[in-house]
PDB file of N, CA and C in Angstrom:
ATOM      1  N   UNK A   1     -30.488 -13.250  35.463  1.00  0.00           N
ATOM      2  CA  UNK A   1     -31.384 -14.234  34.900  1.00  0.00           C
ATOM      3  C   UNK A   1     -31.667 -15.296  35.966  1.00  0.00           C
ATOM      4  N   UNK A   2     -32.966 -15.795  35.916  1.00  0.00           N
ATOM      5  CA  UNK A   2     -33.213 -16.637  37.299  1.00  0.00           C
ATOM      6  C   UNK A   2     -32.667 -17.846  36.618  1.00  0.00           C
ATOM      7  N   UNK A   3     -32.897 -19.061  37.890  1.00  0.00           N
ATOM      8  CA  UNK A   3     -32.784 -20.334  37.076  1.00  0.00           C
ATOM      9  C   UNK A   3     -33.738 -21.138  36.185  1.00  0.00           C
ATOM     10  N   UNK A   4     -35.214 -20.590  36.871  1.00  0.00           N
ATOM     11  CA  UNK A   4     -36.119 -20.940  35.659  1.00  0.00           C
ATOM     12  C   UNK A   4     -36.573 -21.048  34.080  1.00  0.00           C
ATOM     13  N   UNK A   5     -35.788 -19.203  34.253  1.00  0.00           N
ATOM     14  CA  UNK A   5     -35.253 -18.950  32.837  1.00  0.00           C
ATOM     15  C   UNK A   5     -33.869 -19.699  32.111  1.00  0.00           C
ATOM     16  N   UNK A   6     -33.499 -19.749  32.976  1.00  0.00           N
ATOM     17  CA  UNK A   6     -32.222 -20.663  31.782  1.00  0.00           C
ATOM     18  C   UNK A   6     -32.523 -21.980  31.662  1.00  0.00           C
ATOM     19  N   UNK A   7     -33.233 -22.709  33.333  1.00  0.00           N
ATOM     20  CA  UNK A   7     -33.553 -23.892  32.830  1.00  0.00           C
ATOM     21  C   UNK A   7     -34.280 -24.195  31.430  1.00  0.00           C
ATOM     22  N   UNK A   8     -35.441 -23.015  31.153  1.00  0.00           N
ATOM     23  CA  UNK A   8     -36.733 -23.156  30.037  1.00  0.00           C
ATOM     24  C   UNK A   8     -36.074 -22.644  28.310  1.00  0.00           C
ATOM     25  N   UNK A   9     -35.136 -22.074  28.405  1.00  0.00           N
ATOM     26  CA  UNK A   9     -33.716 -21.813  27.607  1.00  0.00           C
ATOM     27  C   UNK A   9     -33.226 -23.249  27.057  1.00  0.00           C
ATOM     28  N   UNK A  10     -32.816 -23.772  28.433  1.00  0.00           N
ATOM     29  CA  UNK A  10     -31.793 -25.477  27.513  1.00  0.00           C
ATOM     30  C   UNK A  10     -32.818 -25.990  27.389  1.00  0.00           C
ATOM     31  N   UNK A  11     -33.598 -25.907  27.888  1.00  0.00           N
ATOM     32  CA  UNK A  11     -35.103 -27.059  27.671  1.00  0.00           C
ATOM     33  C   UNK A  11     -36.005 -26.553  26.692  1.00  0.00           C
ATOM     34  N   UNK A  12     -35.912 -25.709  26.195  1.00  0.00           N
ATOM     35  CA  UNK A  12     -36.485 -25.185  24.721  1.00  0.00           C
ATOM     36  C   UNK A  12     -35.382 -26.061  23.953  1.00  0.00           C
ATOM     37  N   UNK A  13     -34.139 -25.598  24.098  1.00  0.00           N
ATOM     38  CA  UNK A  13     -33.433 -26.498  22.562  1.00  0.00           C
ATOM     39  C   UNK A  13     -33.309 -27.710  22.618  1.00  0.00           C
ATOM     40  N   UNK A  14     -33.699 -28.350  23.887  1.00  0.00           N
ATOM     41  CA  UNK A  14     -33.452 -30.141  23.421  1.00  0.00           C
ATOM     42  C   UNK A  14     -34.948 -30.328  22.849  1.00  0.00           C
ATOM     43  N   UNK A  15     -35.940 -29.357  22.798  1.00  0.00           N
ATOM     44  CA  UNK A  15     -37.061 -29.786  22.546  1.00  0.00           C
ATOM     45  C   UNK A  15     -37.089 -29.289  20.995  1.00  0.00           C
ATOM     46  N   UNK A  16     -36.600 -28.157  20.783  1.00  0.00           N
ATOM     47  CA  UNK A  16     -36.400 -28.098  19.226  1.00  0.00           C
ATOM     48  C   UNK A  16     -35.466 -29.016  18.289  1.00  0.00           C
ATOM     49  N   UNK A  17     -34.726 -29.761  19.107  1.00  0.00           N
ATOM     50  CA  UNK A  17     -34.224 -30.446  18.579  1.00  0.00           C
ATOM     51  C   UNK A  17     -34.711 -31.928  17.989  1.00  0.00           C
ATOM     52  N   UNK A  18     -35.465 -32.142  19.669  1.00  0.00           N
ATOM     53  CA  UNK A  18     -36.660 -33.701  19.254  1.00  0.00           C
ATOM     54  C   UNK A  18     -37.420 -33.499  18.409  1.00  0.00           C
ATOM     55  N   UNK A  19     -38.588 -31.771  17.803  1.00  0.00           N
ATOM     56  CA  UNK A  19     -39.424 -31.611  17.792  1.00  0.00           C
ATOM     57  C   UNK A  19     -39.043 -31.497  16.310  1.00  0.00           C
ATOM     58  N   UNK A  20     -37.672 -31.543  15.555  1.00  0.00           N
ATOM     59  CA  UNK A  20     -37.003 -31.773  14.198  1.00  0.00           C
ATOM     60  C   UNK A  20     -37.227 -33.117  13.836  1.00  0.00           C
ATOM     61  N   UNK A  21     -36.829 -34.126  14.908  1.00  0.00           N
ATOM     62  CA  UNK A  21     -36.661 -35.537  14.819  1.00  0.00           C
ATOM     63  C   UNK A  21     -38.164 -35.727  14.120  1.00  0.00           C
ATOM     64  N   UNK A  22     -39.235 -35.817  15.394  1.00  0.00           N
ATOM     65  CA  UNK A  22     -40.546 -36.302  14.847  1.00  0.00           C
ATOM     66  C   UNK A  22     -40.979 -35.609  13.698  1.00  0.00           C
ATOM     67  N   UNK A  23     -40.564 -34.349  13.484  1.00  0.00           N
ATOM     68  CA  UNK A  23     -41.417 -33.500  12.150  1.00  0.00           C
ATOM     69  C   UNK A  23     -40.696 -33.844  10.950  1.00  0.00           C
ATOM     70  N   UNK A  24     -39.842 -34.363  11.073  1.00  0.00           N
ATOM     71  CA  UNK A  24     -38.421 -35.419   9.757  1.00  0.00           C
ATOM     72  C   UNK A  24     -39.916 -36.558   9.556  1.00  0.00           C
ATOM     73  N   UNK A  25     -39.596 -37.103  10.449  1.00  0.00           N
ATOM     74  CA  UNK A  25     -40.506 -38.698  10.422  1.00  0.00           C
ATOM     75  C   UNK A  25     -42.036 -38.713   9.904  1.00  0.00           C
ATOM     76  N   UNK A  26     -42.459 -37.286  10.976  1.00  0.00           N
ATOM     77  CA  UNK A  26     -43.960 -37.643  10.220  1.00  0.00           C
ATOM     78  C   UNK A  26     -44.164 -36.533   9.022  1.00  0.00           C
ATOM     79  N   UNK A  27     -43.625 -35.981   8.620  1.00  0.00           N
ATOM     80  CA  UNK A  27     -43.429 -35.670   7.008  1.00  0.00           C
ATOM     81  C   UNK A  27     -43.614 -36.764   6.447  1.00  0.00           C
ATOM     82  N   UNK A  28     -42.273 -37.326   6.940  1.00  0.00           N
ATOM     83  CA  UNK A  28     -42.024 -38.519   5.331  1.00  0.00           C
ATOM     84  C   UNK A  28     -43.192 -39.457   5.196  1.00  0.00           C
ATOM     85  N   UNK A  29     -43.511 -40.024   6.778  1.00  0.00           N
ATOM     86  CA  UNK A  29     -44.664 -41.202   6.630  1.00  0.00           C
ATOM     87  C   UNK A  29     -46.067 -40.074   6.305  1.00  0.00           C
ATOM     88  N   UNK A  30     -45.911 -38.747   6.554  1.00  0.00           N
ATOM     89  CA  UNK A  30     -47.045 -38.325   5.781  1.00  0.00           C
ATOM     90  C   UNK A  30     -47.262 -38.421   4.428  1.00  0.00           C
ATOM     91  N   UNK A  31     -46.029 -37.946   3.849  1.00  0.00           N
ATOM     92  CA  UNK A  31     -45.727 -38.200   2.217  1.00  0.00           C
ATOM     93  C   UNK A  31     -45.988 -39.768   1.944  1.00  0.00           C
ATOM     94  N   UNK A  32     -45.662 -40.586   2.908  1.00  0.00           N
ATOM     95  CA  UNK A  32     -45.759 -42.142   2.069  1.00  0.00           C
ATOM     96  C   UNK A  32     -47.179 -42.084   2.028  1.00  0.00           C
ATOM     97  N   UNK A  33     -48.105 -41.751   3.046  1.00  0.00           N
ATOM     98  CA  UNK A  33     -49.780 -42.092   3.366  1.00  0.00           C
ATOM     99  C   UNK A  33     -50.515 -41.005   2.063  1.00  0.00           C
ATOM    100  N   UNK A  34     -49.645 -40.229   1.866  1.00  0.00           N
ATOM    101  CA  UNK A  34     -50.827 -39.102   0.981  1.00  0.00           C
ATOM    102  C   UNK A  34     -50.133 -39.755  -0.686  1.00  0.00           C
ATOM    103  N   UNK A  35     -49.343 -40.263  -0.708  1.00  0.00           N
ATOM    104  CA  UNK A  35     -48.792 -40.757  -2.246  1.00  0.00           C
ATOM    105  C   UNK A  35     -48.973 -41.936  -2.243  1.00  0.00           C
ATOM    106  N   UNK A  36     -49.915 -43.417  -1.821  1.00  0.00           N
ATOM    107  CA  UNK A  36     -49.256 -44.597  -1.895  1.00  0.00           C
ATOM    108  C   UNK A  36     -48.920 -44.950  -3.280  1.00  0.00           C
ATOM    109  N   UNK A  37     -49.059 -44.477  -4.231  1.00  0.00           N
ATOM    110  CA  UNK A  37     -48.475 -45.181  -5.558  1.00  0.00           C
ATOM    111  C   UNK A  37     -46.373 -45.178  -5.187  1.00  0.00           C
ATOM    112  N   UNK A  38     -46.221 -44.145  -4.562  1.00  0.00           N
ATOM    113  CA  UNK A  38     -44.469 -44.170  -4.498  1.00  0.00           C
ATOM    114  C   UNK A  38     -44.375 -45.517  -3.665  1.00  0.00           C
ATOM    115  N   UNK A  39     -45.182 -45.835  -2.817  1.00  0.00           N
ATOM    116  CA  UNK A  39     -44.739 -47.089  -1.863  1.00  0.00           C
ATOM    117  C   UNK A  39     -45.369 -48.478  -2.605  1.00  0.00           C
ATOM    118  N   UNK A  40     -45.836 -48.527  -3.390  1.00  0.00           N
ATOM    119  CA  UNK A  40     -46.658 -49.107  -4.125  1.00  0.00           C
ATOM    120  C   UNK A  40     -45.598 -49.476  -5.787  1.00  0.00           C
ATOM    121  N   UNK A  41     -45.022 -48.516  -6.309  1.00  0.00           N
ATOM    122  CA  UNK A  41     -44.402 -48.761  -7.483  1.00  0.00           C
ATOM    123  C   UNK A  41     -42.546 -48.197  -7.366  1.00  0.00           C
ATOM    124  N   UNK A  42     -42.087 -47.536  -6.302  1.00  0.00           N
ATOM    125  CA  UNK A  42     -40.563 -47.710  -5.610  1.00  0.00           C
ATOM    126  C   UNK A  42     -40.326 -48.521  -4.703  1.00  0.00           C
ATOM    127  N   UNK A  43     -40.750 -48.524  -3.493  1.00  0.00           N
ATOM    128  CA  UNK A  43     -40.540 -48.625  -2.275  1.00  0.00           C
ATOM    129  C   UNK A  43     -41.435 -49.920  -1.873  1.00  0.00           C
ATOM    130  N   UNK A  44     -41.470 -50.858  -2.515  1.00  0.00           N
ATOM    131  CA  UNK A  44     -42.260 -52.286  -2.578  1.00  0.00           C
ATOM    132  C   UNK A  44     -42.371 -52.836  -1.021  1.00  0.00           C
ATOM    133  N   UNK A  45     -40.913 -52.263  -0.282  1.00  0.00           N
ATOM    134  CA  UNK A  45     -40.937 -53.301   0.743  1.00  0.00           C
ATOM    135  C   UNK A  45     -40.942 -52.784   1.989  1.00  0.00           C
ATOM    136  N   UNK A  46     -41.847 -51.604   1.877  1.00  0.00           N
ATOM    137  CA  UNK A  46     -42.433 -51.060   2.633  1.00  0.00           C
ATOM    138  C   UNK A  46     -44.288 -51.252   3.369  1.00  0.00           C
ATOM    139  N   UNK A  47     -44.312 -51.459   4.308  1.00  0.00           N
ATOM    140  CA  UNK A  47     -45.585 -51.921   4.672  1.00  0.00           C
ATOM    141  C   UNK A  47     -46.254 -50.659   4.931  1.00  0.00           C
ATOM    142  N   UNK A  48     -47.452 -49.918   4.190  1.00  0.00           N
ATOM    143  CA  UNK A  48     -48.469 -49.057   4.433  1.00  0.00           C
ATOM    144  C   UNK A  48     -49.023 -49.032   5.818  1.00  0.00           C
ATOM    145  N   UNK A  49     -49.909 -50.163   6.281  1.00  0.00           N
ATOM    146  CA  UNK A  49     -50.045 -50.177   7.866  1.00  0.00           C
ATOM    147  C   UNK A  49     -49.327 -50.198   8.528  1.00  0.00           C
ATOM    148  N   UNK A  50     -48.257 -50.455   8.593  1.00  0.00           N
ATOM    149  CA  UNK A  50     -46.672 -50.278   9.616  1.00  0.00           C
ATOM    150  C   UNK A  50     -46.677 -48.646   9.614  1.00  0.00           C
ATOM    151  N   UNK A  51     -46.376 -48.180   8.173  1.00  0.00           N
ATOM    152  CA  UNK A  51     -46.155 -46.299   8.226  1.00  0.00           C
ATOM    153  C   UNK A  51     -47.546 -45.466   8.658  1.00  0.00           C
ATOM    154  N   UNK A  52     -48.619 -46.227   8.528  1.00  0.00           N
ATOM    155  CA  UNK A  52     -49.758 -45.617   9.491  1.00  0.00           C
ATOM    156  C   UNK A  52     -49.907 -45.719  10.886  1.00  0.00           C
ATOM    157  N   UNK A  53     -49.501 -46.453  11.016  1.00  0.00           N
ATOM    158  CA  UNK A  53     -49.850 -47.013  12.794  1.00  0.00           C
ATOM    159  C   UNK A  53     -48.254 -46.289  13.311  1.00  0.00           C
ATOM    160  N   UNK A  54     -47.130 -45.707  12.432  1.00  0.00           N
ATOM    161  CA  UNK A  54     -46.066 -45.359  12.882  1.00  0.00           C
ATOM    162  C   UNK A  54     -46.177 -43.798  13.128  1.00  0.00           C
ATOM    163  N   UNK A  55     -47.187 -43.473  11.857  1.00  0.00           N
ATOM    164  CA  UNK A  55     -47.690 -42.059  11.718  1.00  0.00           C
ATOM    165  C   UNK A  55     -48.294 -41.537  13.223  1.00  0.00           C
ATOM    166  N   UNK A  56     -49.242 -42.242  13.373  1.00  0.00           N
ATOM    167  CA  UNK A  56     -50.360 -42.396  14.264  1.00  0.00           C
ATOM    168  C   UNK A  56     -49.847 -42.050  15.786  1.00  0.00           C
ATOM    169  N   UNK A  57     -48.738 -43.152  16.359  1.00  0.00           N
ATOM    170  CA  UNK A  57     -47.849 -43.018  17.298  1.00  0.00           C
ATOM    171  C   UNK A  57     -47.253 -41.974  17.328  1.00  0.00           C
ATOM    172  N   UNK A  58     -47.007 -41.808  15.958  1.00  0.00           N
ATOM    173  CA  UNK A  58     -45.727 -40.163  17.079  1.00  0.00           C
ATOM    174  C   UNK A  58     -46.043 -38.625  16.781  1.00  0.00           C
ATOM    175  N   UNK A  59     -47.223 -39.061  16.400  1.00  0.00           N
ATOM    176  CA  UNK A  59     -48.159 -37.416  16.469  1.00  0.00           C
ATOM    177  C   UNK A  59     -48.258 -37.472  18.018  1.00  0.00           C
ATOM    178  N   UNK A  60     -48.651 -38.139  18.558  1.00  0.00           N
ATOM    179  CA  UNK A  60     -48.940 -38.087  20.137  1.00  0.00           C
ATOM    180  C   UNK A  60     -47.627 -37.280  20.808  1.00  0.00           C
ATOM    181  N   UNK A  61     -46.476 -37.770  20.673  1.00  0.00           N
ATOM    182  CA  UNK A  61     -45.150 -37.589  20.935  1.00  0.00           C
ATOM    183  C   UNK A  61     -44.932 -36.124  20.523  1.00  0.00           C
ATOM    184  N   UNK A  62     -45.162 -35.627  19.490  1.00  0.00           N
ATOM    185  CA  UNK A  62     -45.530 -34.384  18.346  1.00  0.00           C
ATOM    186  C   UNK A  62     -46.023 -33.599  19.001  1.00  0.00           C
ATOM    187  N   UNK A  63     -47.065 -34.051  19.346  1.00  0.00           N
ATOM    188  CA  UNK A  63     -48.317 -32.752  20.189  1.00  0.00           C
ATOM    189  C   UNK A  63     -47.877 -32.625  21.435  1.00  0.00           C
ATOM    190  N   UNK A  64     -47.230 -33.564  22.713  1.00  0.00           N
ATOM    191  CA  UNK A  64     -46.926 -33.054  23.784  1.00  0.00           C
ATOM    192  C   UNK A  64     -45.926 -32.430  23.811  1.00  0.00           C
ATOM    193  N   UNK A  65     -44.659 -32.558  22.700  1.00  0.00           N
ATOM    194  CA  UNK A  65     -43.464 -31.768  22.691  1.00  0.00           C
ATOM    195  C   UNK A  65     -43.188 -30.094  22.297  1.00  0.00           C
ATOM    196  N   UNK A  66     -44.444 -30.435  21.592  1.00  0.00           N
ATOM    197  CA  UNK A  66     -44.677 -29.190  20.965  1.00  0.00           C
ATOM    198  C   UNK A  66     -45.317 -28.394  21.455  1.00  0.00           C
ATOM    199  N   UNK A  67     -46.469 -28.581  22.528  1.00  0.00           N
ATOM    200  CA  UNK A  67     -47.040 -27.902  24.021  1.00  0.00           C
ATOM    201  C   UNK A  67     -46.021 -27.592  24.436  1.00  0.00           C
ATOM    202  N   UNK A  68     -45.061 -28.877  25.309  1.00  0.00           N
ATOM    203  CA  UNK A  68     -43.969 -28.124  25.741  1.00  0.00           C
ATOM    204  C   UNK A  68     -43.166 -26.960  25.271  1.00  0.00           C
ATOM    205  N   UNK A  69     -42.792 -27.035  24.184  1.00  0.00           N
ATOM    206  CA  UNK A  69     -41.775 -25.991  23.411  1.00  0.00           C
ATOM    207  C   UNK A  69     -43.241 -24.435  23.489  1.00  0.00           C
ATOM    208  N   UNK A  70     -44.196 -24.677  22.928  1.00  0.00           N
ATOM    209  CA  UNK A  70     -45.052 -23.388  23.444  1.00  0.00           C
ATOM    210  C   UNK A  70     -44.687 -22.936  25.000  1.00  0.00           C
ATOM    211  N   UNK A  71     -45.184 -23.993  25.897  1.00  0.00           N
ATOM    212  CA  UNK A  71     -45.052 -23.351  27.274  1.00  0.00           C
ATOM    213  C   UNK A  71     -43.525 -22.652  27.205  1.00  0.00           C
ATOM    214  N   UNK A  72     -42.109 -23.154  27.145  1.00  0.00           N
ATOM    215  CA  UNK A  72     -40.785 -22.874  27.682  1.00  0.00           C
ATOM    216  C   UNK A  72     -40.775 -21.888  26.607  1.00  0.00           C
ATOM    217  N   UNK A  73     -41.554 -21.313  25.367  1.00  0.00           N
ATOM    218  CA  UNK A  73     -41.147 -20.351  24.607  1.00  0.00           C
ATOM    219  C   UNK A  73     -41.694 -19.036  25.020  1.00  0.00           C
ATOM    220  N   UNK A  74     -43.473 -19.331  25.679  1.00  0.00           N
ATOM    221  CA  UNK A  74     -43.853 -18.050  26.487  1.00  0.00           C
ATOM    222  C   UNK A  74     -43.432 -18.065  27.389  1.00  0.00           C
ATOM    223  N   UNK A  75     -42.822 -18.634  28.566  1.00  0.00           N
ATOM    224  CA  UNK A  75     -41.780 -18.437  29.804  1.00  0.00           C
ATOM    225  C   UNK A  75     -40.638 -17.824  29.022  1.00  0.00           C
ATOM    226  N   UNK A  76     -40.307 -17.628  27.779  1.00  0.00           N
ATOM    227  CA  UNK A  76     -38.755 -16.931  27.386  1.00  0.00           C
ATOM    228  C   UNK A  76     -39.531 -15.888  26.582  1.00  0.00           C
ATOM    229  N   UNK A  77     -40.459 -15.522  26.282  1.00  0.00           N
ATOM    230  CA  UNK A  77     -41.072 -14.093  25.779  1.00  0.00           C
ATOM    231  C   UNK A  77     -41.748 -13.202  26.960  1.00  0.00           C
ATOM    232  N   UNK A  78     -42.578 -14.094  28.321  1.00  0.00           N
ATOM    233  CA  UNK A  78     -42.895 -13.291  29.035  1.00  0.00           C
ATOM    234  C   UNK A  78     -42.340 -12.797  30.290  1.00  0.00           C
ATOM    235  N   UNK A  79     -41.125 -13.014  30.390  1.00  0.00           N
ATOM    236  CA  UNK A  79     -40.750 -13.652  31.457  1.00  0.00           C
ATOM    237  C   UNK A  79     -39.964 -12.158  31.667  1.00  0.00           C
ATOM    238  N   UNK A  80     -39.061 -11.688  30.045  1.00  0.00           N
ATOM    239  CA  UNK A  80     -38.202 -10.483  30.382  1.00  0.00           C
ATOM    240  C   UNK A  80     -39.086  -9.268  30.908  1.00  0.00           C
ATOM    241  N   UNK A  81     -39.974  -9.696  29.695  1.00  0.00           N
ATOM    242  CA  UNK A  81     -41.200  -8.055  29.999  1.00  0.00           C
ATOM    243  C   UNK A  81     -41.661  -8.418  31.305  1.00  0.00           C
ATOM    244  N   UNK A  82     -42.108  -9.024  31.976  1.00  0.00           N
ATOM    245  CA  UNK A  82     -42.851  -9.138  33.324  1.00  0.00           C
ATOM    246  C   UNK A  82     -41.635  -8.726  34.131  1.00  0.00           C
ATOM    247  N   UNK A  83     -39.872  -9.113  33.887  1.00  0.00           N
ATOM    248  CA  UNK A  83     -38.811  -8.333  34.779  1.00  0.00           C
ATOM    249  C   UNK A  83     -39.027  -6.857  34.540  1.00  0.00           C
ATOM    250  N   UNK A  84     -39.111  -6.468  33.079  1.00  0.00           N
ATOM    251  CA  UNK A  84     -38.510  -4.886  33.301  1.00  0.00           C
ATOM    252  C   UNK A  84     -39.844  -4.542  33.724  1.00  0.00           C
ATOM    253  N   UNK A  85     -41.183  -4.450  33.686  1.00  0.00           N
ATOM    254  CA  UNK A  85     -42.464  -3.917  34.405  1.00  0.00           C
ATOM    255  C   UNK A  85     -42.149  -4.002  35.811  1.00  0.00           C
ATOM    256  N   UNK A  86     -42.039  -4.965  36.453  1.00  0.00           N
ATOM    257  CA  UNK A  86     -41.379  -5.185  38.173  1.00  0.00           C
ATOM    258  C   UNK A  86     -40.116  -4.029  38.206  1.00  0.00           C
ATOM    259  N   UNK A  87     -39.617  -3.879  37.428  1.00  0.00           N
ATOM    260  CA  UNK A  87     -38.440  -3.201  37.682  1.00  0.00           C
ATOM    261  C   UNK A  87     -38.965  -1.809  38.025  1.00  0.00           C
ATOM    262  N   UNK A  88     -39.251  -1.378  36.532  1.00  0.00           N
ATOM    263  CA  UNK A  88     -40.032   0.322  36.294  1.00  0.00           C
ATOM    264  C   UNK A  88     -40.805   0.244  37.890  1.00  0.00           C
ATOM    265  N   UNK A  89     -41.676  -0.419  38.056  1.00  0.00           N
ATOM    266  CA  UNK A  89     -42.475   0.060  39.118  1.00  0.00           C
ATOM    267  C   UNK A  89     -41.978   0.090  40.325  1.00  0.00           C
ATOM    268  N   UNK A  90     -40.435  -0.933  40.673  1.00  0.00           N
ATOM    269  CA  UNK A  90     -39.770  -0.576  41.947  1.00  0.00           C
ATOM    270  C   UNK A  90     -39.102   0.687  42.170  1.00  0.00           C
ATOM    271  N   UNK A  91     -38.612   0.925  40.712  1.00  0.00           N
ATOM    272  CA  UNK A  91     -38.087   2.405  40.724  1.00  0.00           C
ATOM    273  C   UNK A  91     -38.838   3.230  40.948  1.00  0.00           C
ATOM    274  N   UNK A  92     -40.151   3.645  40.617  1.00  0.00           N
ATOM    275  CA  UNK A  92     -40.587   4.877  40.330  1.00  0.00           C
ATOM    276  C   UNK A  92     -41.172   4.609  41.743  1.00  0.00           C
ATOM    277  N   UNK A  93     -41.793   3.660  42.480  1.00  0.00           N
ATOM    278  CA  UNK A  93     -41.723   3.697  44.326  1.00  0.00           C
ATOM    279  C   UNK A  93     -40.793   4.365  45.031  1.00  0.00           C
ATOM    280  N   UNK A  94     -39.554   4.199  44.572  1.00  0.00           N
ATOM    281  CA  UNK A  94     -37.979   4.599  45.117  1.00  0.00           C
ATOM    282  C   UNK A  94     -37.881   5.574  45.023  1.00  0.00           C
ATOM    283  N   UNK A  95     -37.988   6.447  44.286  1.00  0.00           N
ATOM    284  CA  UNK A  95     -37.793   7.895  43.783  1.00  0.00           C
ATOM    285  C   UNK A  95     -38.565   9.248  44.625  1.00  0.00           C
ATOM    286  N   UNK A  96     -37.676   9.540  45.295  1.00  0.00           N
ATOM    287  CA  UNK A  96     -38.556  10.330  46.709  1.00  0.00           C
ATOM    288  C   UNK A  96     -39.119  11.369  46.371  1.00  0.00           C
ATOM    289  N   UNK A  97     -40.858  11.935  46.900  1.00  0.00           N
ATOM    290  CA  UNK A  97     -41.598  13.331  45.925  1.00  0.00           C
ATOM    291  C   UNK A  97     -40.497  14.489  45.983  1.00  0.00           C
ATOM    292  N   UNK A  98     -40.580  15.157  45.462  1.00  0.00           N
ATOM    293  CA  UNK A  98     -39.916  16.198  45.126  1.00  0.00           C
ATOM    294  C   UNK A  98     -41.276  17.582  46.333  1.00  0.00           C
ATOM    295  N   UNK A  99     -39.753  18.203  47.383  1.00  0.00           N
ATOM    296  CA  UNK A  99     -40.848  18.672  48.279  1.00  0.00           C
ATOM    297  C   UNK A  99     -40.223  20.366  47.893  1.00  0.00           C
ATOM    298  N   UNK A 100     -41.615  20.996  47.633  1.00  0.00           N
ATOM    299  CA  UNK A 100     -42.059  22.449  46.518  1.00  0.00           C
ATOM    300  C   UNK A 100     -41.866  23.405  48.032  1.00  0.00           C
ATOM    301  N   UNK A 101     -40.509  24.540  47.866  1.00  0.00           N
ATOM    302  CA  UNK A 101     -40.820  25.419  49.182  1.00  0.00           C
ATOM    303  C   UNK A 101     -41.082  26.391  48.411  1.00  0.00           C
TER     304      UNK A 101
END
C-alpha cells in the first residue's frame, strides 16, 4: 500500500467524523428553520436569526468537507483497481512467447 493511500484512509475518517459533527448541527438548525412554531412555543430562548445565519455558515464547512471525503473516497475505490490493471499488464509483458518447433 503506498503512502498516499493510507494517508487518504486516516484522512477519510477524520473527515467522516467532522462530516457527523456538521450534519448533527445542520439537521437540528434545519429542523428549528423548517418548524419555527417548536422555537416559538418550547424553545423561547432561542434566537431564529442566530440558527439561520448558524445554518448558513456551516453548510460552507459541509460542502468543502464533503468534496473532500468524495475526493479521499475515489482515491480509496480507484486507486486498488488502477494497482491490479498495472499489475495484470506487467505480468502478461513478463511472460516469455512460447517458441512452436
Amino acid at each position: 500500500m503506498s503512502k498516499i493511500n493510507s494517508f487518504a484512509r486516516k484522512f477519510h475518517r477524520i473527515l467522516v467524523l467532522i462530516i457527523v459533527f456538521l450534519g448533527l448541527c445542520m439537521s437540528i438548525t434545519g429542523l428549528l428553520l423548517k418548524f419555527p412554531s417548536l422555537t416559538e412555543n418550547y424553545l423561547k430562548f432561542i434566537d431564529l436569526d442566530f440558527i439561520r445565519f448558524l445554518h448558513n455558515k456551516l453548510s460552507v464547512y459541509f460542502a468543502v468537507v464533503l468534496l473532500a471525503m468524495m475526493l479521499t473516497g475515489s482515491w480509496m475505490y480507484f486507486y486498488p483497481l488502477w494497482q491490479e490493471r498495472r499489475q495484470k499488464r506487467e505480468n502478461s509483458n513478463s511472460i516469455p512467447p512460447k517458441v512452436e518447433e
